[in-house]
N, C-alpha and C. Protein backbone atom coordinates (compact mmCIF):
# COMPACT_ATOMS: atom_id res chain seq x y z
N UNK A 1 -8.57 -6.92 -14.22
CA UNK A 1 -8.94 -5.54 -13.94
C UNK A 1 -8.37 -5.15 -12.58
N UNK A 2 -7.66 -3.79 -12.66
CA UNK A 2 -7.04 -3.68 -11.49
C UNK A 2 -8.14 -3.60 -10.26
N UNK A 3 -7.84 -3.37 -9.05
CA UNK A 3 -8.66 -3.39 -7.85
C UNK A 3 -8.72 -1.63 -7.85
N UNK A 4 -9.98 -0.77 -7.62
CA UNK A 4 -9.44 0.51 -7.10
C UNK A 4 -10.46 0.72 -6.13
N UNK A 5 -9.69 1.58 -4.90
CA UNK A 5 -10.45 1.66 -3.56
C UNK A 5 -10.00 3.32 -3.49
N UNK A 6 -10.91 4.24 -2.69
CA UNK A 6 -10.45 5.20 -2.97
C UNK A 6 -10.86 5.52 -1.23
N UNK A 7 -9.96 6.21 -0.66
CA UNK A 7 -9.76 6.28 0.84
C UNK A 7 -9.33 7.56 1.12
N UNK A 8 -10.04 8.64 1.49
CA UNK A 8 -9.68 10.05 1.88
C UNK A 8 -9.04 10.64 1.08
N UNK A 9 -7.66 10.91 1.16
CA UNK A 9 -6.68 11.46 0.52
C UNK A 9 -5.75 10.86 0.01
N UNK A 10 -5.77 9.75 -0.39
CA UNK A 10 -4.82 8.60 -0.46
C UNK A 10 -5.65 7.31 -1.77
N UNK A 11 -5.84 7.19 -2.53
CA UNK A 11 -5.91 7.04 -3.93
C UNK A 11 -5.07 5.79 -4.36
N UNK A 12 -6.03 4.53 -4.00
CA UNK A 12 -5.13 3.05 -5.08
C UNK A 12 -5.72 3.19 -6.08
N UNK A 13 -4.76 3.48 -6.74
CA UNK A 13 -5.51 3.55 -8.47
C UNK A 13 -5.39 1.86 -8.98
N UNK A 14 -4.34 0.99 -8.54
CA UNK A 14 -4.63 0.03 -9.04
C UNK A 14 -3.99 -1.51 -8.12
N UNK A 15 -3.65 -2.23 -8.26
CA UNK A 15 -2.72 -3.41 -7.45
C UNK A 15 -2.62 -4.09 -7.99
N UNK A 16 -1.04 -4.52 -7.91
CA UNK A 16 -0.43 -5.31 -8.79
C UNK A 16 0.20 -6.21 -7.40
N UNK A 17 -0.02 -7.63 -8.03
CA UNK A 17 0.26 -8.77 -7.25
C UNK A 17 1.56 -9.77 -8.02
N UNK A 18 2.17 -10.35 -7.81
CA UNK A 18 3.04 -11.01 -8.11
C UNK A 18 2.55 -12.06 -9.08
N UNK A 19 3.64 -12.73 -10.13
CA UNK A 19 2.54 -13.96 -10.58
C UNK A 19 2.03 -14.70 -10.38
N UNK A 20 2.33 -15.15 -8.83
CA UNK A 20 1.82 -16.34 -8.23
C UNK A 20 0.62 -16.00 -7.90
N UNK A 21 -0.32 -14.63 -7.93
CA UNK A 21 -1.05 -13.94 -7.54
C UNK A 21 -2.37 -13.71 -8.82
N UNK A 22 -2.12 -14.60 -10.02
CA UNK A 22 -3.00 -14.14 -11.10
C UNK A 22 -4.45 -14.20 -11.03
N UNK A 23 -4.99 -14.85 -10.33
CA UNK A 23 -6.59 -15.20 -9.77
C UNK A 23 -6.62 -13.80 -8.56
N UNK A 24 -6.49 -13.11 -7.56
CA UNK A 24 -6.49 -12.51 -7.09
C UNK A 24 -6.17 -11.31 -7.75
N UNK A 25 -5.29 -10.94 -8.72
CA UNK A 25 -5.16 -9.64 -9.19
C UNK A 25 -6.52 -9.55 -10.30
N UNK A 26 -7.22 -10.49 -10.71
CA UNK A 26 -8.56 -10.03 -11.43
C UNK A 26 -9.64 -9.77 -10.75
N UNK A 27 -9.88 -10.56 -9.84
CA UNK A 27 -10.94 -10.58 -8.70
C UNK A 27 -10.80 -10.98 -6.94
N UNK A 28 -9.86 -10.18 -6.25
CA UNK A 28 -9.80 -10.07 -5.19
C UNK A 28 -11.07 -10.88 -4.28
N UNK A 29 -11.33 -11.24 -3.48
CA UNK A 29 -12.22 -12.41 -2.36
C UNK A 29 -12.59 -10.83 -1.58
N UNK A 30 -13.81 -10.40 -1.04
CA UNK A 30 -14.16 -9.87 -0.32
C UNK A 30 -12.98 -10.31 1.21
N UNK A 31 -12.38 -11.04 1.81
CA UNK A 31 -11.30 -10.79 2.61
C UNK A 31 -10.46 -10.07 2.05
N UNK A 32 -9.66 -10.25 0.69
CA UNK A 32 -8.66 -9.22 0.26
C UNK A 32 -9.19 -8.28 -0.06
N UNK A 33 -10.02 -7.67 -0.06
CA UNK A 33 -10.39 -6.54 -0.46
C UNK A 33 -10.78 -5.86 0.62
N UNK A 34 -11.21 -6.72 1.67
CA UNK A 34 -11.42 -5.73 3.06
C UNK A 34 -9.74 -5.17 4.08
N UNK A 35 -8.94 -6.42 3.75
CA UNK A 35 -7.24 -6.60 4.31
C UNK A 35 -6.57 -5.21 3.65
N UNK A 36 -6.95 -5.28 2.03
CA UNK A 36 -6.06 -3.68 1.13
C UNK A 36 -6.73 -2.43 2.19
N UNK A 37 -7.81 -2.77 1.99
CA UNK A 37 -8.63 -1.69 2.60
C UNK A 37 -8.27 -1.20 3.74
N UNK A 38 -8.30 -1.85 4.74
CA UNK A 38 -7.23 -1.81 5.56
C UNK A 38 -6.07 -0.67 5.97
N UNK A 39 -5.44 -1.66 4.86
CA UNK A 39 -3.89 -1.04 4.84
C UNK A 39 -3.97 0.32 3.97
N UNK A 40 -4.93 0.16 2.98
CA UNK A 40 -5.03 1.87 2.68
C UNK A 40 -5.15 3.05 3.66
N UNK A 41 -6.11 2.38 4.58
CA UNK A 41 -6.59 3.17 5.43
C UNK A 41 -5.44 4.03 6.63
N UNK A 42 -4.84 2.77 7.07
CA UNK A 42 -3.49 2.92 7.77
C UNK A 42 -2.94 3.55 7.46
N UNK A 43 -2.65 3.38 5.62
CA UNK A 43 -1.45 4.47 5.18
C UNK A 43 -1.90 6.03 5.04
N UNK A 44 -3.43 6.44 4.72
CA UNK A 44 -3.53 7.27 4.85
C UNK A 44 -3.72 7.76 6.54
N UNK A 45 -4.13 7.30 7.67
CA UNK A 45 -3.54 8.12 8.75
C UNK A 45 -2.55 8.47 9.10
N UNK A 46 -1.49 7.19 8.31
CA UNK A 46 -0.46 8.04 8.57
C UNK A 46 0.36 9.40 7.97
N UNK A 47 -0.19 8.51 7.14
CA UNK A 47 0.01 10.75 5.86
C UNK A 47 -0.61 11.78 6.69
N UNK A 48 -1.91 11.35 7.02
CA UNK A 48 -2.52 12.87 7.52
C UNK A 48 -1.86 13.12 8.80
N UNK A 49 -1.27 12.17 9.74
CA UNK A 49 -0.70 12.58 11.25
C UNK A 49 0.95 13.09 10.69
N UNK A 50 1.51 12.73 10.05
CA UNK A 50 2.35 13.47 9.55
C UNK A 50 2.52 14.76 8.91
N UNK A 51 1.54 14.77 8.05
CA UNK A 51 1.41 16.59 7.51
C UNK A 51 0.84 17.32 8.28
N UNK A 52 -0.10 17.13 9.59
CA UNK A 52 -0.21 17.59 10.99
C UNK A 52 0.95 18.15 11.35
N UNK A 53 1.90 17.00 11.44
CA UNK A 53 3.36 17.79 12.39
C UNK A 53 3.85 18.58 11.27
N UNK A 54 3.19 19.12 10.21
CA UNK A 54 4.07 20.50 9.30
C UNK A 54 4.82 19.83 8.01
N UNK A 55 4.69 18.53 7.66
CA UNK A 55 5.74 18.29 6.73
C UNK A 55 5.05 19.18 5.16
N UNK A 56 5.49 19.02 3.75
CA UNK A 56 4.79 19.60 2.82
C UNK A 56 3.62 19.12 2.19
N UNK A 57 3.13 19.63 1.68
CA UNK A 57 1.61 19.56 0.93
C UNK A 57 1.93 19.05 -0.53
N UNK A 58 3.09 18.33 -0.91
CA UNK A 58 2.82 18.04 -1.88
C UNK A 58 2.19 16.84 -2.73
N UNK A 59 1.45 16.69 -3.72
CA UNK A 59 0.72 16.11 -4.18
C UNK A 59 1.13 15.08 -5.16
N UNK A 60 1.36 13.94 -5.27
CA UNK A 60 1.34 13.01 -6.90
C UNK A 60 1.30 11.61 -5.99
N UNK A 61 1.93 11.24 -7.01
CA UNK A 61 1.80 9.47 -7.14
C UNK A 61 2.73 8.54 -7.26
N UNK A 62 2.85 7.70 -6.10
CA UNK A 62 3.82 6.61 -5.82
C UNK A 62 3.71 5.54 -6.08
N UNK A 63 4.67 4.84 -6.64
CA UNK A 63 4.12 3.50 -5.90
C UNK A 63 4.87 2.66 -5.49
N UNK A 64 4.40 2.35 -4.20
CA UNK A 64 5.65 1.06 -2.99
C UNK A 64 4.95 0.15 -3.37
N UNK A 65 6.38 -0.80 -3.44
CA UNK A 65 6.87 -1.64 -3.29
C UNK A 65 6.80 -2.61 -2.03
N UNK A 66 5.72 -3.15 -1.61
CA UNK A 66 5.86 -3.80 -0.11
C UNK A 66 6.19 -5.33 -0.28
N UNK A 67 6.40 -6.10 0.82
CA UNK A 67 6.52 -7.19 0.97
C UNK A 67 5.70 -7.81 2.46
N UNK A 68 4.72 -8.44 2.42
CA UNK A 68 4.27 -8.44 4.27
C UNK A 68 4.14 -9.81 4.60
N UNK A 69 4.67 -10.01 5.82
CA UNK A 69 4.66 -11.60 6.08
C UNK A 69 3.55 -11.79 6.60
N UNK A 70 3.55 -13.30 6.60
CA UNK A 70 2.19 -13.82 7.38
C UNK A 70 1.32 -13.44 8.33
N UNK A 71 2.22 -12.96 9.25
CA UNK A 71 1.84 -12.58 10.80
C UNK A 71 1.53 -11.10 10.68
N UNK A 72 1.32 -10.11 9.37
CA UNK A 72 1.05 -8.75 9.71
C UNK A 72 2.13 -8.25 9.20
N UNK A 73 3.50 -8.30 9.66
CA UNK A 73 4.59 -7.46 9.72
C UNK A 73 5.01 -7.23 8.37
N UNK A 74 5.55 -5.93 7.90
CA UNK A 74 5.65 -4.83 6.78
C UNK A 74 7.56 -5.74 6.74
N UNK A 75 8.09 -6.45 6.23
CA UNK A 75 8.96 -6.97 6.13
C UNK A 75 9.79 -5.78 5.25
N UNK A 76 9.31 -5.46 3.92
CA UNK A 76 9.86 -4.56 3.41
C UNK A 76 9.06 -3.29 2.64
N UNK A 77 9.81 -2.43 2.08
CA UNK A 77 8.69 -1.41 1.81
C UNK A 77 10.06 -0.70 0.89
N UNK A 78 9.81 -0.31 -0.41
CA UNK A 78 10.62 0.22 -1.17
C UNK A 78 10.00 0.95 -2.13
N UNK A 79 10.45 2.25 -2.40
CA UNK A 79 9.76 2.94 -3.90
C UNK A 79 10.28 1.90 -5.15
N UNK A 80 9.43 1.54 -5.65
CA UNK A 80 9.31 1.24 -7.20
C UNK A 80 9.20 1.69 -8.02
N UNK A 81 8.08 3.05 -8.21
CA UNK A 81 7.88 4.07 -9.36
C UNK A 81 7.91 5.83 -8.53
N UNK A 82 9.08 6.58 -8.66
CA UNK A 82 8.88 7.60 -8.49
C UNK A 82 8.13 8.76 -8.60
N UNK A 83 7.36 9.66 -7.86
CA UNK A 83 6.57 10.82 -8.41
C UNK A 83 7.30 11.81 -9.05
N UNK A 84 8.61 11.49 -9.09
CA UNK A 84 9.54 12.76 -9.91
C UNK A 84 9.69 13.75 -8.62
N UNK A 85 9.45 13.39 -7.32
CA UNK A 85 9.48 14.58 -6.24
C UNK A 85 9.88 13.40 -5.45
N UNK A 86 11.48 13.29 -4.51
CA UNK A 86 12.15 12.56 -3.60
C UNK A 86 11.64 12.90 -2.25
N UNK A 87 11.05 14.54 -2.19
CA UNK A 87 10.23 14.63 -0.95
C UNK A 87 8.62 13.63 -0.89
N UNK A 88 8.05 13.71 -2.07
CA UNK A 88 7.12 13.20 -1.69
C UNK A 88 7.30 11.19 -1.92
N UNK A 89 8.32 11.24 -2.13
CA UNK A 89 8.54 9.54 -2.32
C UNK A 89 9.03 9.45 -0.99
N UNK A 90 9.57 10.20 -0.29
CA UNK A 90 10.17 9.63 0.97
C UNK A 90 8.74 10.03 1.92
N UNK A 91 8.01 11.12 1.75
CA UNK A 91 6.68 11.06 2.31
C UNK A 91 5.96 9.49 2.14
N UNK A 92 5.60 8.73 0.83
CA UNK A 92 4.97 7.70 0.96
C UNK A 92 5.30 7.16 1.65
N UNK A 93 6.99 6.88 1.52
CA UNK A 93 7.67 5.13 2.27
C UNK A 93 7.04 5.52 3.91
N UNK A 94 7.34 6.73 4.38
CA UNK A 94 7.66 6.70 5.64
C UNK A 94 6.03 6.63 6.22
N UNK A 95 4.64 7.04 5.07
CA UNK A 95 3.45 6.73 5.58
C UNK A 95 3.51 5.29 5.52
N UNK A 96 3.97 4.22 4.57
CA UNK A 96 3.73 2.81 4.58
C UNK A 96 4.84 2.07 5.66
N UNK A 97 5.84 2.86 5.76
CA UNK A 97 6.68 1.68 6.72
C UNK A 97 5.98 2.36 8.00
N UNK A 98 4.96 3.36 8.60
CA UNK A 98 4.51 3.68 9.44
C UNK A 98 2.80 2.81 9.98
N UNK A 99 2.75 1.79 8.67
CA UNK A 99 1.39 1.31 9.57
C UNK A 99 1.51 0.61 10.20
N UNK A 100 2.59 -0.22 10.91
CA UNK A 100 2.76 -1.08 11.98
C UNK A 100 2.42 -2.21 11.69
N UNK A 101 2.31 -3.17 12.72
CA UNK A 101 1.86 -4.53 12.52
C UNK A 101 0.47 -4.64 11.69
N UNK A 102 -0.01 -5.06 10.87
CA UNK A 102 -1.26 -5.48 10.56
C UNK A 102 -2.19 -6.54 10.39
N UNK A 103 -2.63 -6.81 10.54
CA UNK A 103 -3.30 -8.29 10.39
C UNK A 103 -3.01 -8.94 10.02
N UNK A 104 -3.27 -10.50 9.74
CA UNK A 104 -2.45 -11.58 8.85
C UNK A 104 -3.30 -11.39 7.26
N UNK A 105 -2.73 -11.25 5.92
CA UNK A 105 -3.23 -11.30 5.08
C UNK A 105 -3.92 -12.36 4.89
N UNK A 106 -5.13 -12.51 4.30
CA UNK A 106 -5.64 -13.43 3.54
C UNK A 106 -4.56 -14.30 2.78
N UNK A 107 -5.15 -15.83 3.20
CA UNK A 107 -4.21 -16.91 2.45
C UNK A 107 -4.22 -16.65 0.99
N UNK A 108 -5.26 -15.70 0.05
CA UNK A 108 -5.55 -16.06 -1.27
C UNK A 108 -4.11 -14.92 -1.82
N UNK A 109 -4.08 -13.61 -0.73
CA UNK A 109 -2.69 -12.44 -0.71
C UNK A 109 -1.29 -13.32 -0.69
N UNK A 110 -1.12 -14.18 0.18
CA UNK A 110 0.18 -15.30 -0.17
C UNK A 110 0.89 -15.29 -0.97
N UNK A 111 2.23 -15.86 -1.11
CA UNK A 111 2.85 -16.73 -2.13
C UNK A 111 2.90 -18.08 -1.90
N UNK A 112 3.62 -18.77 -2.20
CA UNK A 112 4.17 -20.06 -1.63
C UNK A 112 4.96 -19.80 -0.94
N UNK A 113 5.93 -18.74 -0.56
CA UNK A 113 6.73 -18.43 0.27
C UNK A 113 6.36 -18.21 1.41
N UNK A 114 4.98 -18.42 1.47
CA UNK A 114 4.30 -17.25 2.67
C UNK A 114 4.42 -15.49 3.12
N UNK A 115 4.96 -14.64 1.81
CA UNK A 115 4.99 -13.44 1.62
C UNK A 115 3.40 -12.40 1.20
N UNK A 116 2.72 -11.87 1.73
CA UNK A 116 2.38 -10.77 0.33
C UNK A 116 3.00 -9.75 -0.33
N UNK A 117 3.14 -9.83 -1.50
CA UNK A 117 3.93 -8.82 -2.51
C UNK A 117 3.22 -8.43 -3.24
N UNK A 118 3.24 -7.02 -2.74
CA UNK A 118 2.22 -5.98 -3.27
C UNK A 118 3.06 -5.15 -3.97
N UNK A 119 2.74 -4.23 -4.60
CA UNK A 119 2.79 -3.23 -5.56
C UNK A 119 1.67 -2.21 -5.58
N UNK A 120 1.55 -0.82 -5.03
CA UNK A 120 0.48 -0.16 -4.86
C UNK A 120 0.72 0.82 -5.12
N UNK A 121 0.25 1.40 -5.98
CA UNK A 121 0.08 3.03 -6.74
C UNK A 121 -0.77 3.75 -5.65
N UNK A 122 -0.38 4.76 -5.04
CA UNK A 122 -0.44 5.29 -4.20
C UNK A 122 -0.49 7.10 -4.59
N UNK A 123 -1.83 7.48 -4.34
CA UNK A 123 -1.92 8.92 -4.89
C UNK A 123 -1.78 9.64 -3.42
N UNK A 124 -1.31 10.58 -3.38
CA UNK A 124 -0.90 10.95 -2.21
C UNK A 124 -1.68 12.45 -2.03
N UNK A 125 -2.00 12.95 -1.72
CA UNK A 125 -3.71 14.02 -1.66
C UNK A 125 -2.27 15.37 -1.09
N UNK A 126 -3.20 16.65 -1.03
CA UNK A 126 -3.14 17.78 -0.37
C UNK A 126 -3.41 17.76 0.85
């Protein structure tokens, strides 16, 4: 069952984890679920400090593509599923490659690589 957390204006409808990830994508550990939380949170300040400085109001649903290493850092960040609107897909990336360093994920978020690879449907508010 997917994970859904719902955070201001900003909407995980679901999370998708890699396969190495199959025990965690059914039932997340109260650490991963506080770590997403988190990073939801992040991504939505950064949406809202951005549509502050005037960018558009538009509304749907993304979903990035992240990759985060051990230590916090947003290694990569890519659209995976388009909203059909390139403004508001380049709105997501630039709220997710905008949360900065973040905490170290939970070991259970891992690969063997020492990556988290996330996948996050991302509703993006008014």
């Amino acid at each position: 069952m997917p994970l859904q957390v719902l955070v201001h204006r900003i909407t995980v409808l679901g999370l998708l984890l890699g396969p190495w990830a199959a025990q965690a994508r059914e039932m997340p550990g109260p650490a991963a679920r506080s770590w997403l939380s988190d990073l939801v949170t992040r991504i939505d300040a950064a949406d809202r400090a951005e549509r502050r400085t005037g960018s558009g109001r538009r509304a749907g649903t993304v979903v990035v593509h992240m990759e985060i290493a051990a230590d916090g850092a947003v290694q990569q960040a890519e659209i995976e599923r388009s909203s059909g609107s390139p403004a508001l897909d380049r709105r997501a990336l630039r709220a997710v490659q905008a949360v900065g360093l973040l905490t170290a994920p939970p070991a259970g978020l891992l690969s063997g690589s020492g990556m988290a690879d996330l996948s996050i449907p991302v509703d993006l508010g008014r």
